[in-house]
C-alpha atoms as a PDB file:
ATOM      1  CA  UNK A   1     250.642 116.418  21.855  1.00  0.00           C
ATOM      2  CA  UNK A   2     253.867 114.527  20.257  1.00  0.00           C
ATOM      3  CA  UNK A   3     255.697 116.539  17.776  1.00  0.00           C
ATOM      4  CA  UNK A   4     258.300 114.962  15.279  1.00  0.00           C
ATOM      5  CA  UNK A   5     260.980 117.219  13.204  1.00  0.00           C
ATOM      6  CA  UNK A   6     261.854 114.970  10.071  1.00  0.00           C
ATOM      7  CA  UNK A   7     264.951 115.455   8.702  1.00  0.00           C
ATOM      8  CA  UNK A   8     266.190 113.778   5.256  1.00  0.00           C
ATOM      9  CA  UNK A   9     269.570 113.945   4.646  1.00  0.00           C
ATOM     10  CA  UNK A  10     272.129 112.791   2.384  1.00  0.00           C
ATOM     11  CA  UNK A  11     275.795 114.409   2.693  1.00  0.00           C
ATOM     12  CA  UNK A  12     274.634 117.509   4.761  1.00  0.00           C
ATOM     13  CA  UNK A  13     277.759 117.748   7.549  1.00  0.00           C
ATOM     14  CA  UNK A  14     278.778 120.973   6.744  1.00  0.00           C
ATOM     15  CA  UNK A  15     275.058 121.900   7.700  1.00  0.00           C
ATOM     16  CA  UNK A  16     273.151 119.361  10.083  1.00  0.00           C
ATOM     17  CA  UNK A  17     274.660 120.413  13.322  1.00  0.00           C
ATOM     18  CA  UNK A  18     273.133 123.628  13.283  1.00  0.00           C
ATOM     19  CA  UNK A  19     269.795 122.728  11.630  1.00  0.00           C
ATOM     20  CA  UNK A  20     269.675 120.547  14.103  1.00  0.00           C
ATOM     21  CA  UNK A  21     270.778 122.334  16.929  1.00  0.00           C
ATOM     22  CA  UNK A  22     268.659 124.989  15.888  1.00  0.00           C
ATOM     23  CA  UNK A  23     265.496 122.978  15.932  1.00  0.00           C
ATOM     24  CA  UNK A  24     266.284 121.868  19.548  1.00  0.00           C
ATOM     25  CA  UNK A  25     266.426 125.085  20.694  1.00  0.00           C
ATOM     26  CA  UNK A  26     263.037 126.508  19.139  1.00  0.00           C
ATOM     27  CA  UNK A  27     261.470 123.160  19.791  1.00  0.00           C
ATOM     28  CA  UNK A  28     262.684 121.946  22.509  1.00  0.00           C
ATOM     29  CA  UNK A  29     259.917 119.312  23.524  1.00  0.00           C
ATOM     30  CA  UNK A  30     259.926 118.306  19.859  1.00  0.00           C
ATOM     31  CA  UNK A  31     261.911 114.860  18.812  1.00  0.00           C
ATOM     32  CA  UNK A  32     264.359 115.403  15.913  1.00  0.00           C
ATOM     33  CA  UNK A  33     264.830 112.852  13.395  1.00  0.00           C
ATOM     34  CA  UNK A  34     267.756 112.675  11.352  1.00  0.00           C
ATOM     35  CA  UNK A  35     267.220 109.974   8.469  1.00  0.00           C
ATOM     36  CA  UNK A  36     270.496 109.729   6.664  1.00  0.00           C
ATOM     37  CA  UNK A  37     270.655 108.343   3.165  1.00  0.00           C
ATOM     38  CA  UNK A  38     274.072 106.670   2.223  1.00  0.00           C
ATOM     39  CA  UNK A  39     275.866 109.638   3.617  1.00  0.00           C
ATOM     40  CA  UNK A  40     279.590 109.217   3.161  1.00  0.00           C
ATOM     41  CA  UNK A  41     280.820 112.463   5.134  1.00  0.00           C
ATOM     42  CA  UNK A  42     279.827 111.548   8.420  1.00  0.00           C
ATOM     43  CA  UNK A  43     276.662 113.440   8.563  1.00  0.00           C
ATOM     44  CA  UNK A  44     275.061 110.612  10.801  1.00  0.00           C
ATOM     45  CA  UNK A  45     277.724 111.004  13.543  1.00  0.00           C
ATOM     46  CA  UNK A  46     277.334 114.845  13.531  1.00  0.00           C
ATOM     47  CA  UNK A  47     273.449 115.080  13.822  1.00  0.00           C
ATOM     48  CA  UNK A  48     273.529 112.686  16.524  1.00  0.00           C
ATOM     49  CA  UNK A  49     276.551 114.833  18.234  1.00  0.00           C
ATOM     50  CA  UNK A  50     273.969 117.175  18.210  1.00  0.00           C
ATOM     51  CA  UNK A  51     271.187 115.598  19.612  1.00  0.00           C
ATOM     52  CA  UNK A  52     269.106 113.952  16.891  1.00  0.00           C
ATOM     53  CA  UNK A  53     267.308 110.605  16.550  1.00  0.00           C
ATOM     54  CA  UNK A  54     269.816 109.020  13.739  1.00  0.00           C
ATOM     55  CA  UNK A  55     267.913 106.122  11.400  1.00  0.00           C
ATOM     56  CA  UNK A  56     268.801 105.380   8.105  1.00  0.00           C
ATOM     57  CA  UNK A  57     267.515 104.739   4.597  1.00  0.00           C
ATOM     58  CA  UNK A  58     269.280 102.657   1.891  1.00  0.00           C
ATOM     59  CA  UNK A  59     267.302 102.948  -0.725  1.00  0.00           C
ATOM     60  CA  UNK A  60     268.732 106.591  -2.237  1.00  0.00           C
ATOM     61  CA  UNK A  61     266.187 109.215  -3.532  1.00  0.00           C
ATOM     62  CA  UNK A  62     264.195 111.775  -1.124  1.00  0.00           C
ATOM     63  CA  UNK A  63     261.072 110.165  -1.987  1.00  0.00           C
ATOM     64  CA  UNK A  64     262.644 106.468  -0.411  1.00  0.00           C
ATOM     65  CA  UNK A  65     263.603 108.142   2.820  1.00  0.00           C
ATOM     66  CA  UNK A  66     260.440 110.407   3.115  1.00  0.00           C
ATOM     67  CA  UNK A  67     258.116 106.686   2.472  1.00  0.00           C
ATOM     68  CA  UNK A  68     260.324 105.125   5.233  1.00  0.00           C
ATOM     69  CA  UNK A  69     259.782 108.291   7.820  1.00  0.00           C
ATOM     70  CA  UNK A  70     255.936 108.316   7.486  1.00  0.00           C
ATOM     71  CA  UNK A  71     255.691 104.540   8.024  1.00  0.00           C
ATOM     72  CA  UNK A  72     257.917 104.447  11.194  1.00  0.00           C
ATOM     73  CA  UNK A  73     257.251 107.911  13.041  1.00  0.00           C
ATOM     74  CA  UNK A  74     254.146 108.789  15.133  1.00  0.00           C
ATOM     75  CA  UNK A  75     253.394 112.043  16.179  1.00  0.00           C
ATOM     76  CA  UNK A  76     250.593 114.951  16.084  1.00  0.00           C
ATOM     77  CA  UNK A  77     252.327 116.971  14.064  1.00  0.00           C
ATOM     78  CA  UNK A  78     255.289 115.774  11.534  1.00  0.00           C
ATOM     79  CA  UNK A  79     257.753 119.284  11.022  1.00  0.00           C
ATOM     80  CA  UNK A  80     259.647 118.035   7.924  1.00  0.00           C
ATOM     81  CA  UNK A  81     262.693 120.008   6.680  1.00  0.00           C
ATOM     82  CA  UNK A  82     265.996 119.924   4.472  1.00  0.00           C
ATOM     83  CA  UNK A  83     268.590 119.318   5.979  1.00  0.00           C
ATOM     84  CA  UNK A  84     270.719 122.151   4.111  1.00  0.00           C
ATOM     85  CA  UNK A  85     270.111 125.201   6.300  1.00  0.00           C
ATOM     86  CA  UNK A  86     268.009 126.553   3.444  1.00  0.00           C
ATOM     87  CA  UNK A  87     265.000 127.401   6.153  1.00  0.00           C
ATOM     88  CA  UNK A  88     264.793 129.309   9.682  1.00  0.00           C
ATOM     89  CA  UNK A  89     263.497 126.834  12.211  1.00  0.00           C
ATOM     90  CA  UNK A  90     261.654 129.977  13.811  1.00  0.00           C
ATOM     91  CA  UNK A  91     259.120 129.534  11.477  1.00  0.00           C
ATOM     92  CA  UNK A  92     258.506 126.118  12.343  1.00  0.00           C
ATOM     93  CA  UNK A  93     256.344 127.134  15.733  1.00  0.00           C
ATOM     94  CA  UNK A  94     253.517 128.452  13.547  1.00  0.00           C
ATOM     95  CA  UNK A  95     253.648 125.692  11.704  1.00  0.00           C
ATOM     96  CA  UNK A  96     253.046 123.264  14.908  1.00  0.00           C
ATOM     97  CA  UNK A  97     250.662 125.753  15.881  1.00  0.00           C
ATOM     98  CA  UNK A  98     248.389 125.400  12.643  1.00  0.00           C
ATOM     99  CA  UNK A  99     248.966 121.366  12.271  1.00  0.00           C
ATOM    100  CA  UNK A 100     247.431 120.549  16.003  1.00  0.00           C
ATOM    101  CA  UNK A 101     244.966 123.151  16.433  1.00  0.00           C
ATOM    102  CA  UNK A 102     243.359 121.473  13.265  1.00  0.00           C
ATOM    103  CA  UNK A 103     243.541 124.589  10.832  1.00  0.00           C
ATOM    104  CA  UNK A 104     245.473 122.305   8.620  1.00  0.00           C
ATOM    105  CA  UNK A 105     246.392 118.880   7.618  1.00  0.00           C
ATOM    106  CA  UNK A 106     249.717 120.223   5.625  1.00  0.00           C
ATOM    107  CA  UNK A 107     251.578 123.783   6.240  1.00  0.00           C
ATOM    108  CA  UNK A 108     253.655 124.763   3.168  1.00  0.00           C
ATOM    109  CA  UNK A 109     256.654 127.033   3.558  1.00  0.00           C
ATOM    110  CA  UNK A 110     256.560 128.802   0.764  1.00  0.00           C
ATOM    111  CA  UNK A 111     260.107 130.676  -0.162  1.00  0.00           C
ATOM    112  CA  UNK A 112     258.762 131.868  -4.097  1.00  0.00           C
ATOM    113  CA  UNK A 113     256.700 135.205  -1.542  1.00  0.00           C
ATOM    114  CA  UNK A 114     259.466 135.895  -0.076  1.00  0.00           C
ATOM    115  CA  UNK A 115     263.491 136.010  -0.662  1.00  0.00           C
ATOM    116  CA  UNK A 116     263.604 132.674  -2.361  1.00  0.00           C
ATOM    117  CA  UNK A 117     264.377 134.552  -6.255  1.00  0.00           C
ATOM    118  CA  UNK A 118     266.971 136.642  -4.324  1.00  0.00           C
ATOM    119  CA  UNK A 119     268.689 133.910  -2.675  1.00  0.00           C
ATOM    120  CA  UNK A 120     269.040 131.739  -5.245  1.00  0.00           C
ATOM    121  CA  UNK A 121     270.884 132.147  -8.346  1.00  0.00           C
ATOM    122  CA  UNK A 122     270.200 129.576 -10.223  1.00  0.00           C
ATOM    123  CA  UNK A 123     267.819 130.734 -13.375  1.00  0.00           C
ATOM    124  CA  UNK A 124     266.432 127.490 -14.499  1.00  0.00           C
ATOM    125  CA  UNK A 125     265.742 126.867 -11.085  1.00  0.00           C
ATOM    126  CA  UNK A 126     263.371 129.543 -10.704  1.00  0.00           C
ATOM    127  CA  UNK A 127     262.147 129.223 -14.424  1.00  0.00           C
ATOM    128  CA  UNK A 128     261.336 125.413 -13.178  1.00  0.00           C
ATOM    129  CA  UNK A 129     259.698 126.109  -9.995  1.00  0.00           C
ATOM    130  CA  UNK A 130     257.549 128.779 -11.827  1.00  0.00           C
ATOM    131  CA  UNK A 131     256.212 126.178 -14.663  1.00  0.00           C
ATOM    132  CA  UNK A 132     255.621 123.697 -12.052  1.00  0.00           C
ATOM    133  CA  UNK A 133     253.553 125.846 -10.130  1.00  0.00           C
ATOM    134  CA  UNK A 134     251.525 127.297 -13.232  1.00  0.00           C
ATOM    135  CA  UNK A 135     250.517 123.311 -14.067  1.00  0.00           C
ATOM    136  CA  UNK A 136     249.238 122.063 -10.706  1.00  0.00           C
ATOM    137  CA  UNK A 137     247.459 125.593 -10.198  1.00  0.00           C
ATOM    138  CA  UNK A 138     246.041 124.966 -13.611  1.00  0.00           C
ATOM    139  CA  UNK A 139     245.261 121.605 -14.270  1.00  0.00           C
ATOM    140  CA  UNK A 140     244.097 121.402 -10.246  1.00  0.00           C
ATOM    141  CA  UNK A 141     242.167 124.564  -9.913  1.00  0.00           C
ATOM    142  CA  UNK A 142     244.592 125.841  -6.678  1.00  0.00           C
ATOM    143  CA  UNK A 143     246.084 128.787  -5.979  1.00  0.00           C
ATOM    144  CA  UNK A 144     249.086 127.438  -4.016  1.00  0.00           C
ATOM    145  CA  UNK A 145     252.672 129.523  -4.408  1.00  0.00           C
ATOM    146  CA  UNK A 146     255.321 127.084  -3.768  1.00  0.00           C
ATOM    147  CA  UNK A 147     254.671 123.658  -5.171  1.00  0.00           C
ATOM    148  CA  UNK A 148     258.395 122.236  -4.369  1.00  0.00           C
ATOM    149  CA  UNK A 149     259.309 123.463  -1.171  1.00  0.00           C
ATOM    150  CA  UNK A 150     261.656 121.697   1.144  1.00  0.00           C
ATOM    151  CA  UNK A 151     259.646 122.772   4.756  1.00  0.00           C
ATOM    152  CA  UNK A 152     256.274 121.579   5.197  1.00  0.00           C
ATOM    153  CA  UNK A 153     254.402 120.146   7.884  1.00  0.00           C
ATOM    154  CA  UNK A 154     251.795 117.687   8.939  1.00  0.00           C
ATOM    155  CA  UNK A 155     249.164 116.204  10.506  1.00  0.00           C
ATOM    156  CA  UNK A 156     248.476 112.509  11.416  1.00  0.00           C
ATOM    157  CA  UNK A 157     245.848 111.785   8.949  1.00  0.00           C
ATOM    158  CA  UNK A 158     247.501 113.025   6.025  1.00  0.00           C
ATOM    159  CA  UNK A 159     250.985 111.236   6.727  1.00  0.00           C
ATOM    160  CA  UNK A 160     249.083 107.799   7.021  1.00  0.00           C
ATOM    161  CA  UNK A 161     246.790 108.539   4.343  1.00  0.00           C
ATOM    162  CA  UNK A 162     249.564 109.514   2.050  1.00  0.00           C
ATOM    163  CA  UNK A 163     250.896 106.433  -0.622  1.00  0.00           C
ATOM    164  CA  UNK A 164     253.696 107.675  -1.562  1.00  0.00           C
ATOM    165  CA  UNK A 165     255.009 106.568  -5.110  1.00  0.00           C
ATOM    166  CA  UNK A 166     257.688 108.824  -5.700  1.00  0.00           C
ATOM    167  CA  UNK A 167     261.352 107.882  -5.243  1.00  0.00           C
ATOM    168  CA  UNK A 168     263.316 111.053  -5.520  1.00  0.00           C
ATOM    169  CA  UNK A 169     262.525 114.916  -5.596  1.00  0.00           C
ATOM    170  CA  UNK A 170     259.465 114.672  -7.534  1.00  0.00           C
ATOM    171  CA  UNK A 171     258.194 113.802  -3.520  1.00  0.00           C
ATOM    172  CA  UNK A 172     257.076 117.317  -2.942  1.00  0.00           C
ATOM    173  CA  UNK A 173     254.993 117.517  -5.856  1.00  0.00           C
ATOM    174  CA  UNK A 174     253.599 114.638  -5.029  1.00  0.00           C
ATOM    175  CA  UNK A 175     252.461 115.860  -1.803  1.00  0.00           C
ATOM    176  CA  UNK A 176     250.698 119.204  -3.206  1.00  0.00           C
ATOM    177  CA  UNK A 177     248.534 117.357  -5.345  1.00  0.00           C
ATOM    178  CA  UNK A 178     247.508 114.516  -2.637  1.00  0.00           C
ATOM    179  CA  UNK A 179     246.440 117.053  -0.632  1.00  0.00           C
ATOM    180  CA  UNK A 180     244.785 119.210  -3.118  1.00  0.00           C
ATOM    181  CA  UNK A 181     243.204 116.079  -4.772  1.00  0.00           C
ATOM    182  CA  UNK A 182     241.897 114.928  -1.412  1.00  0.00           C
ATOM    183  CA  UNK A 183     240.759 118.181   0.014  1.00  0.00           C
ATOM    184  CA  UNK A 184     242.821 118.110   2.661  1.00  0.00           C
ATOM    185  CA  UNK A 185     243.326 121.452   4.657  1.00  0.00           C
ATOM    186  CA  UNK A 186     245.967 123.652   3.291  1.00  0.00           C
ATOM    187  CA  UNK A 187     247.882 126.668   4.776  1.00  0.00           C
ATOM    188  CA  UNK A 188     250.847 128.397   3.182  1.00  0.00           C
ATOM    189  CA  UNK A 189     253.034 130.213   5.339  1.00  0.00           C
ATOM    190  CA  UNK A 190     256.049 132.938   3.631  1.00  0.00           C
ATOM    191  CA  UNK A 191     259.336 131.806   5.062  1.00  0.00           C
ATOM    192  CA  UNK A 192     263.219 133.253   4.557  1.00  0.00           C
ATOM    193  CA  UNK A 193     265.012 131.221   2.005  1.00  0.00           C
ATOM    194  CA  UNK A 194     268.441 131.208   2.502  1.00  0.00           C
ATOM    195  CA  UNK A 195     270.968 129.942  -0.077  1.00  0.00           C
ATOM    196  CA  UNK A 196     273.291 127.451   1.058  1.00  0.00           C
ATOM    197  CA  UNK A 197     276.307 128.386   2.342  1.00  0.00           C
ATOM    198  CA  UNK A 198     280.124 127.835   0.951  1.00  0.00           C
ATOM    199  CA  UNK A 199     280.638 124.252   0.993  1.00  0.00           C
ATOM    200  CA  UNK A 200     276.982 123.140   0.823  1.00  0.00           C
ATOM    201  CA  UNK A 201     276.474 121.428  -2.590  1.00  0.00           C
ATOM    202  CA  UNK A 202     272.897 120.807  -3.856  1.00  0.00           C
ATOM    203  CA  UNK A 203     271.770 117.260  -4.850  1.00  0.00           C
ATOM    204  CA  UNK A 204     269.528 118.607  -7.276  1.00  0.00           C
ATOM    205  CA  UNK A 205     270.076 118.304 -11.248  1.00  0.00           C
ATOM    206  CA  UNK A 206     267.974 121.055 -12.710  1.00  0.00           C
ATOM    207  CA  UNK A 207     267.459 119.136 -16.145  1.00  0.00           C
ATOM    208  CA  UNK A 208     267.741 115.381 -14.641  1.00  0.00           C
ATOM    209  CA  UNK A 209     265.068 115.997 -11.520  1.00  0.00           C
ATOM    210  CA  UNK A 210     262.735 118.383 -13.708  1.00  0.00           C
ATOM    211  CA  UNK A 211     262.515 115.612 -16.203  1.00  0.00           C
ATOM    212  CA  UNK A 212     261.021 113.864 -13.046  1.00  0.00           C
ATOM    213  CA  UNK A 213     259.107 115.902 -11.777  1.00  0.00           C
ATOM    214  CA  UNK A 214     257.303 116.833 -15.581  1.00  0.00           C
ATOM    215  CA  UNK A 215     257.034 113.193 -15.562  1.00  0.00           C
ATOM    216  CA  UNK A 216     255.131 113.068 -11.853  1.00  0.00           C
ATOM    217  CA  UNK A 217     252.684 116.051 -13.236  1.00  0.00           C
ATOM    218  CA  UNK A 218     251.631 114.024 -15.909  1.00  0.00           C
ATOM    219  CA  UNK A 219     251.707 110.902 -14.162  1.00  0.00           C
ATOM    220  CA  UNK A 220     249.682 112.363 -11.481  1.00  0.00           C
ATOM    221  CA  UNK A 221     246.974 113.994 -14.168  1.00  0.00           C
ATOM    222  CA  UNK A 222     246.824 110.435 -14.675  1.00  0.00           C
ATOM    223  CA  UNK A 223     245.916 109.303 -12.036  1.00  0.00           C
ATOM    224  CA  UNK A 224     244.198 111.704 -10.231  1.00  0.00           C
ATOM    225  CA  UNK A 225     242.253 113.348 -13.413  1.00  0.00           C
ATOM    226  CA  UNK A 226     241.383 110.539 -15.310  1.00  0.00           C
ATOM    227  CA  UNK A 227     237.964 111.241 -17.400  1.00  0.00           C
ATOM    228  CA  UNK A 228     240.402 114.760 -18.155  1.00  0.00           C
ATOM    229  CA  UNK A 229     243.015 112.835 -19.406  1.00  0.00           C
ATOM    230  CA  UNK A 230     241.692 110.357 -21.565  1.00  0.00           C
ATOM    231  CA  UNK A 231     239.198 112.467 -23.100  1.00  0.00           C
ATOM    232  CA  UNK A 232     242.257 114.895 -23.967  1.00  0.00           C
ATOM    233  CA  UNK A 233     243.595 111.999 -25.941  1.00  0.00           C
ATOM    234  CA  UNK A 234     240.340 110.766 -27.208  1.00  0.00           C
ATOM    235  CA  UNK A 235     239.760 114.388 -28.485  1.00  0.00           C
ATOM    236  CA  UNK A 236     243.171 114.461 -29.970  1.00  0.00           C
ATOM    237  CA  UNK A 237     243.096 111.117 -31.937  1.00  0.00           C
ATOM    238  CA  UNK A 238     239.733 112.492 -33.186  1.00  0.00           C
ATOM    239  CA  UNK A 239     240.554 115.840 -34.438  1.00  0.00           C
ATOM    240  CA  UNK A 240     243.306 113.889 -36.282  1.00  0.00           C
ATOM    241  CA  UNK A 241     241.002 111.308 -37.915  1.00  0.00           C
ATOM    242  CA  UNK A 242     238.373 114.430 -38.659  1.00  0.00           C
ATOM    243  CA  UNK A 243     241.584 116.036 -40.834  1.00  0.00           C
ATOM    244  CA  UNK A 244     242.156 113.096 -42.947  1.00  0.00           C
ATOM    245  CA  UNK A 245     238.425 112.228 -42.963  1.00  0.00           C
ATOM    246  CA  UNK A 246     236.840 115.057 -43.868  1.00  0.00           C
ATOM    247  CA  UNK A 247     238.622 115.694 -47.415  1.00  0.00           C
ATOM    248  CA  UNK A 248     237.657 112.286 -48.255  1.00  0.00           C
ATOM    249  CA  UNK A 249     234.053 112.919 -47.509  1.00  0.00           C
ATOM    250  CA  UNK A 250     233.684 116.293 -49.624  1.00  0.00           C
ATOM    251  CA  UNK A 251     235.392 114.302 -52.724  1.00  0.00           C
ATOM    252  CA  UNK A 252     232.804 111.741 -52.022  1.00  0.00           C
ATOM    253  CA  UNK A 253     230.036 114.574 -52.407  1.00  0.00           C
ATOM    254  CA  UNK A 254     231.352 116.183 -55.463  1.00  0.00           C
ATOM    255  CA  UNK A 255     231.935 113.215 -57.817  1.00  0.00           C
ATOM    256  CA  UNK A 256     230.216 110.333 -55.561  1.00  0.00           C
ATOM    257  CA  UNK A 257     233.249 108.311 -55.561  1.00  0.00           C
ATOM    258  CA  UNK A 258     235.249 107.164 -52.523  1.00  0.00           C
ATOM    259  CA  UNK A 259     239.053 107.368 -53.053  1.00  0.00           C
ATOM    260  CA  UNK A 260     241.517 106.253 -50.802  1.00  0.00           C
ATOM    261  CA  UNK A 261     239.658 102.886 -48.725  1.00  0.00           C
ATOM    262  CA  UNK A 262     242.817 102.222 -46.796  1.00  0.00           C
ATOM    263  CA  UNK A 263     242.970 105.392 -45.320  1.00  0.00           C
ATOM    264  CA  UNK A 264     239.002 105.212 -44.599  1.00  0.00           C
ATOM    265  CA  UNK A 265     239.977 101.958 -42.592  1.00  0.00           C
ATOM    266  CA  UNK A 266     242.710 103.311 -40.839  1.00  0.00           C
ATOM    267  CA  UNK A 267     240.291 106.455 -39.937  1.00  0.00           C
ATOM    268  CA  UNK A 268     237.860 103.984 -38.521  1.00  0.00           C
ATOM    269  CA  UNK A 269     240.462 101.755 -36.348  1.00  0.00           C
ATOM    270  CA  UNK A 270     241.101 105.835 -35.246  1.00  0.00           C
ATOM    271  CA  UNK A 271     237.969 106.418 -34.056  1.00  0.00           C
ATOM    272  CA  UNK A 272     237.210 103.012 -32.235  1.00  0.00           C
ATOM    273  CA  UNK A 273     240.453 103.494 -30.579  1.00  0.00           C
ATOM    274  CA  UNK A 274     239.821 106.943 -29.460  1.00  0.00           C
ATOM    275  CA  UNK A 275     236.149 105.558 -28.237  1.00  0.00           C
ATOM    276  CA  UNK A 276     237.775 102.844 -26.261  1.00  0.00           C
ATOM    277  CA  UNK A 277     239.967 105.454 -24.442  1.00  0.00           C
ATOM    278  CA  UNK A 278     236.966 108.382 -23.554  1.00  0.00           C
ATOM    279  CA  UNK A 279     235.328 105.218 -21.751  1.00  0.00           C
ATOM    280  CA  UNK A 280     238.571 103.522 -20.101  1.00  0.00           C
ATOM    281  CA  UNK A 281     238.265 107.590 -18.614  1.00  0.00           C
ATOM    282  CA  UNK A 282     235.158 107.349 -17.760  1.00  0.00           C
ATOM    283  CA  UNK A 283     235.698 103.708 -16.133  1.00  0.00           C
ATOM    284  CA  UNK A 284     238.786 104.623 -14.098  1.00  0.00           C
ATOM    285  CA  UNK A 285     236.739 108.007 -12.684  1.00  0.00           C
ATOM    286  CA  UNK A 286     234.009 106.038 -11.118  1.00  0.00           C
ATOM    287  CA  UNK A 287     237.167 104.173  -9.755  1.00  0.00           C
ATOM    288  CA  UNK A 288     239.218 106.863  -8.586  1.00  0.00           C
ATOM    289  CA  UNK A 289     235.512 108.597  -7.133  1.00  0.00           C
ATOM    290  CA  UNK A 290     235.673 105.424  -5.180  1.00  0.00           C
ATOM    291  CA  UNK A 291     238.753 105.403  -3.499  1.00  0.00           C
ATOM    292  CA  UNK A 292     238.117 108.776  -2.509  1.00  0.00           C
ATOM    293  CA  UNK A 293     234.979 107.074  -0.792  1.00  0.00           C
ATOM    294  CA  UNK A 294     237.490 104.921   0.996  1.00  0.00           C
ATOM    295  CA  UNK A 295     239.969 107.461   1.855  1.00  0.00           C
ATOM    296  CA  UNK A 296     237.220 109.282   4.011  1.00  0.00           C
ATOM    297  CA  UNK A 297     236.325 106.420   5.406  1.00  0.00           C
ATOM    298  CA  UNK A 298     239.910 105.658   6.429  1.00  0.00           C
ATOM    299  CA  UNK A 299     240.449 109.181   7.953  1.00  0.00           C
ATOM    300  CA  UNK A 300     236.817 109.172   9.882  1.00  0.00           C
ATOM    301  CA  UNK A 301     238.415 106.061  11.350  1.00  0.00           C
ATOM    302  CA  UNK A 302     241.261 107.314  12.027  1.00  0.00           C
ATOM    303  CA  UNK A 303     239.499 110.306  13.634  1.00  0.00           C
ATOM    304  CA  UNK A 304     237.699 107.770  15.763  1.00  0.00           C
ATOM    305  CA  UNK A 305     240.688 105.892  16.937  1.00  0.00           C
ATOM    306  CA  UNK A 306     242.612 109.221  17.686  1.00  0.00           C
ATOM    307  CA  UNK A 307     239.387 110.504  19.913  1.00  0.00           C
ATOM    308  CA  UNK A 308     238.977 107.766  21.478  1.00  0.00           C
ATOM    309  CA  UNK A 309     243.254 107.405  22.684  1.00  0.00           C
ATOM    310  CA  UNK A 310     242.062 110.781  24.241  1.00  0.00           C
END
C-alpha cells in the first residue's frame, strides 16, 4: 500500500527542512512531495536537500497547486500538509491508518479541539474559522469542528473524484463540503497546532481570503443545494411583492378602486420572476441528483479497477 505526503508550498525555507525531515522519519516508507509555488527563497532546493520529491506549480494560489497534486500523484493514501510547521507529523500515522483500512475516505486534523485558539493570536482568525464552521454545519447538516484545516488526508476515490474549482485558500472548504455533499466517510482527528515560528510569515489575508472563502460557501450552496437556494430567493422576491401588493389589494376592497397600475405590473413581472427561479431550483436538483448518480458509478468503478490490480 503506496502512501504519498503532499506538501504545498510557497516561500516556506525557514520551515520545509524539518517538516520534511520530520515526515521521513515517522514515515519512512512514505514518498514526500514537495510542490513549490513560485518560491523565491529557495525553498525548492532545501526540501529536496532534505529528501523530498520537488515539482512545481506556476499557477499561484493553494487551490492551483492542490488541482495539479491530485491529477499527477497515485497512492492509497494522500497525507497532505502545510508546509509551515504548523502540525506534528506524529499524528499523521493514524491518519494512514484510518485512510487504508477503509474507515475513511478523508481524515481532518482538526486544531479548533485542541491548542489551535492558544497558539494563535490572531482574533479575526479565530472569529473567521468559527463563522465558517457554524455555516457548513448549518446549511449542510454536519457536525464537523475544523472546516479550514491545513492537515488532512485521503483516500484514492475521493482525490480522483474530487473537481476541484477553487484557486486559492478557499481549497479546504471546498473539500469539507465535497465530502459531506457526497457522503463520503469522514473522521476528525484533534491534533497540536503550533504557531509558526520567528521568521515564518503567513500567506493568509484575514479580510482578502475570507472574502473568498464567504464567496466559496455561497457558491457552493449553489451548487450543491440548489432547490434550497433558489427557493430562498424565490421566497424573498415574494415576500417583497406580498408588501407592496397587499396594501393595494385592501384599498381595492374598501373603495373598489385600483390605484397605482404600474406598481401592480411591476408586482406581477415580481412574481413570474420569482416562479421562474423556484423551478430553475427544482430543474438544476434533478440535475445535481444526477451527477450524484454518476459519481457512484465512477467510484464503484473505481472500486472495481482497484480490486481487481489486487
Amino acid at each position: 500500500m503506496k502512501t504519498a505526503v503532499l506538501i504545498p508550498c510557497y516561500n516556506e525555507s525557514a520551515t520545509i527542512e524539518k517538516v520534511v525531515k520530520d515526515f521521513r522519519r515517522v514515515m519512512p516508507d512514505a514518498d514526500i512531495y514537495v510542490y513549490d509555488n513560485n518560491s523565491t527563497d529557495g525553498t525548492d532546493e532545501i526540501a529536496r536537500g532534505a529528501g523530498a520529491i520537488v515539482k512545481y506549480e506556476y499557477k499561484q494560489g493553494k487551490g492551483n497547486v492542490v488541482r495539479t497534486m491530485f491529477r499527477e500523484i497515485v497512492a492509497d493514501c494522500y497525507i497532505m500538509v502545510d508546509g509551515d510547521d504548523t502540525y506534528p507529523a506524529e499524528a499523521a500515522v493514524e491518519f494512514e491508518r484510518l485512510v487504508l483500512n477503509g474507515e475513511a475516505d478523508m481524515v481532518i486534523g482538526d486544531r479548533l479541539s485542541s491548542t489551535y485558539f492558544e497558539e494563535n493570536d490572531r482574533p479575526f482568525h479565530n472569529t473567521g474559522n468559527r463563522v465558517v464552521r457554524k455555516f457548513i454545519n448549518t446549511f449542510f447538516k454536519s457536525d464537523l469542528n475544523d472546516i479550514m484545516t491545513g492537515m488532512r488526508a485521503f483516500s484514492y476515490n475521493f482525490v480522483k473524484s474530487f473537481p476541484i474549482s477553487s484557486k486559492e485558500f478557499e481549497i479546504e472548504t471546498e473539500m469539507s463540503v465535497f465530502a459531506l455533499i457526497n457522503n463520503f466517510k469522514i473522521k476528525e482527528i484533534p491534533v497540536e497546532y503550533r504557531d509558526r515560528i520567528e521568521g515564518s510569515e503567513s500567506k493568509l489575508n484575514t479580510y482578502k481570503d475570507g472574502y473568498k472563502v464567504i464567496k466559496m460557501i455561497f457558491s457552493l450552496i449553489r451548487d450543491e443545494r440548489p432547490l434550497l437556494y433558489f427557493s430562498s430567493v424565490s421566497l424573498i422576491l415574494l415576500v417583497i411583492a406580498g408588501i407592496h401588493f397587499f396594501p393595494i389589494l385592501f384599498k381595492f376592497f374598501s373603495t373598489g378602486v385600483v390605484l397605482r397600475i404600474p406598481s401592480l405590473i411591476v408586482i406581477a413581472t415580481v412574481v413570474i420572476v420569482a416562479t421562474v427561479i423556484f423551478f430553475t431550483g427544482v430543474i438544476l436538483h434533478v440535475l445535481k441528483k444526477q451527477h450524484a448518480d454518476e459519481l457512484e458509478h465512477h467510484l464503484i468503478l473505481l472500486n472495481e479497477i482497484n480490486n481487481k490490480e489486487d
